[in-house]
Protein backbone atom coordinates (compact mmCIF):
# COMPACT_ATOMS: atom_id res chain seq x y z
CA UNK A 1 0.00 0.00 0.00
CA UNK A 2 2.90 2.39 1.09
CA UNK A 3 4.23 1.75 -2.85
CA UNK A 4 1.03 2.93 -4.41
CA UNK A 5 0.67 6.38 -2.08
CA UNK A 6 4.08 7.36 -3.19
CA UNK A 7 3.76 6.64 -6.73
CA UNK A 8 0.64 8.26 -6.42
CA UNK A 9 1.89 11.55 -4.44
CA UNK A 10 5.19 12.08 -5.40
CA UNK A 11 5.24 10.85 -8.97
CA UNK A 12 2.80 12.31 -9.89
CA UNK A 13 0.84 15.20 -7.98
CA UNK A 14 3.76 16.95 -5.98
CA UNK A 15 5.75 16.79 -9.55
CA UNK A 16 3.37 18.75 -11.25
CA UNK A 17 3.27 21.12 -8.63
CA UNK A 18 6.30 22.02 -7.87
CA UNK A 19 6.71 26.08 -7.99
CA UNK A 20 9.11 27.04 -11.37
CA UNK A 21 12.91 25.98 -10.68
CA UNK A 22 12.24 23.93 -8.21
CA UNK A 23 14.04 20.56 -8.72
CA UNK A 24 11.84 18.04 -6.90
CA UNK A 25 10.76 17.00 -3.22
CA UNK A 26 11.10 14.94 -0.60
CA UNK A 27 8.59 13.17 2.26
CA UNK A 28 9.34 15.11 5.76
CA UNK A 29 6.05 13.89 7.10
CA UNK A 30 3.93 10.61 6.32
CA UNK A 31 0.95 9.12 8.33
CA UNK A 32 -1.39 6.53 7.22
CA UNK A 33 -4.64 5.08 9.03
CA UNK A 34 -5.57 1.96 7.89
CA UNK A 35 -9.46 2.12 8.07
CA UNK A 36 -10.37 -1.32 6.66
CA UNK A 37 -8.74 -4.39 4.62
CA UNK A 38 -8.78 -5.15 1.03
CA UNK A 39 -9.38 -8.80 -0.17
CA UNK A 40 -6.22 -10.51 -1.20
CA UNK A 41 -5.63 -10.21 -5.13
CA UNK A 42 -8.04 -7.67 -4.70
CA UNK A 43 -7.29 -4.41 -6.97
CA UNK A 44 -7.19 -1.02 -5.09
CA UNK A 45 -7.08 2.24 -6.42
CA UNK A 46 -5.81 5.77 -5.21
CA UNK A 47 -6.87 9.12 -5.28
CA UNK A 48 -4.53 12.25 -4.61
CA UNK A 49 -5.65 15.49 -3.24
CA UNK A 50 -3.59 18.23 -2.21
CA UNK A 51 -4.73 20.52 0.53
CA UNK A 52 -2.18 22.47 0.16
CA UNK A 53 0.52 24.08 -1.88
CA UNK A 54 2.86 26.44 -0.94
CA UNK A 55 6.57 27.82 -2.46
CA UNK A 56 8.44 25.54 0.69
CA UNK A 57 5.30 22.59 1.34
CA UNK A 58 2.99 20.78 -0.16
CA UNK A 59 0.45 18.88 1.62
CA UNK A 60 -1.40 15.59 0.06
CA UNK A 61 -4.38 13.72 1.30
CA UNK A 62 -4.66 10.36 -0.50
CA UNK A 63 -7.55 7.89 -0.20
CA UNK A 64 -7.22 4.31 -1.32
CA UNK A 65 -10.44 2.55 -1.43
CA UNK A 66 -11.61 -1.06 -3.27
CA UNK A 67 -13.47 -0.64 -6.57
CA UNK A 68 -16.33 -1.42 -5.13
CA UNK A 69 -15.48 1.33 -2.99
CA UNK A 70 -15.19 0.37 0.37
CA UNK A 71 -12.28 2.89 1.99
CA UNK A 72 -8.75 1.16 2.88
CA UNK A 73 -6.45 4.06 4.01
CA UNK A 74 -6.10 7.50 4.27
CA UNK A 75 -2.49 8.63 3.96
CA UNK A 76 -1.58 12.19 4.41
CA UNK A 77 1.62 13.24 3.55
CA UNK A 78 4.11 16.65 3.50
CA UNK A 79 6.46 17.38 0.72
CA UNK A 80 9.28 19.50 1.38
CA UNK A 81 10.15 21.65 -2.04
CA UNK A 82 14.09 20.83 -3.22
CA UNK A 83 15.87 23.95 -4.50
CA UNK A 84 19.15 24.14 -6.73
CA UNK A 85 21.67 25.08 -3.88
């Protein structure tokens, strides 16, 4: 589950993001309640919502439920903003 957060946050949503020159981020804060289990072989998908995002942070909220969408996790996670040195 951790795999499909990160994929899901940092791949993709805090990429995007990122303020112009910026070259990338990194987690500084990650915390994930597991609210229920998924089947085994069961496929799960995630959704990525950022609450907020600033020049130095970005904040993500991402819910993972089952497609017949049940809720699995909620992970919500803080991306610290890289700048060029």
């Amino acid at each position: 589950m951790k795999f499909v957060t990160e994929t899901i946050v940092l791949a993709v949503g805090a990429f995007i993001a990122l303020p112009p020159g910026a070259k990338g981020t990194t987690t500084i804060e990650s915390k994930t309640s597991f609210l229920g289990a998924a089947p085994l072989g069961a496929t799960v998908r995630g959704e990525a919502t950022p609450v907020k995002i600033g020049r130095t942070l970005s904040v993500w909220q991402t819910r993972i439920d089952t497609l017949d969408g049940r809720q699995v996790a909620l992970v919500t996670q803080t991306q610290l903003v890289l700048w060029p040195a």
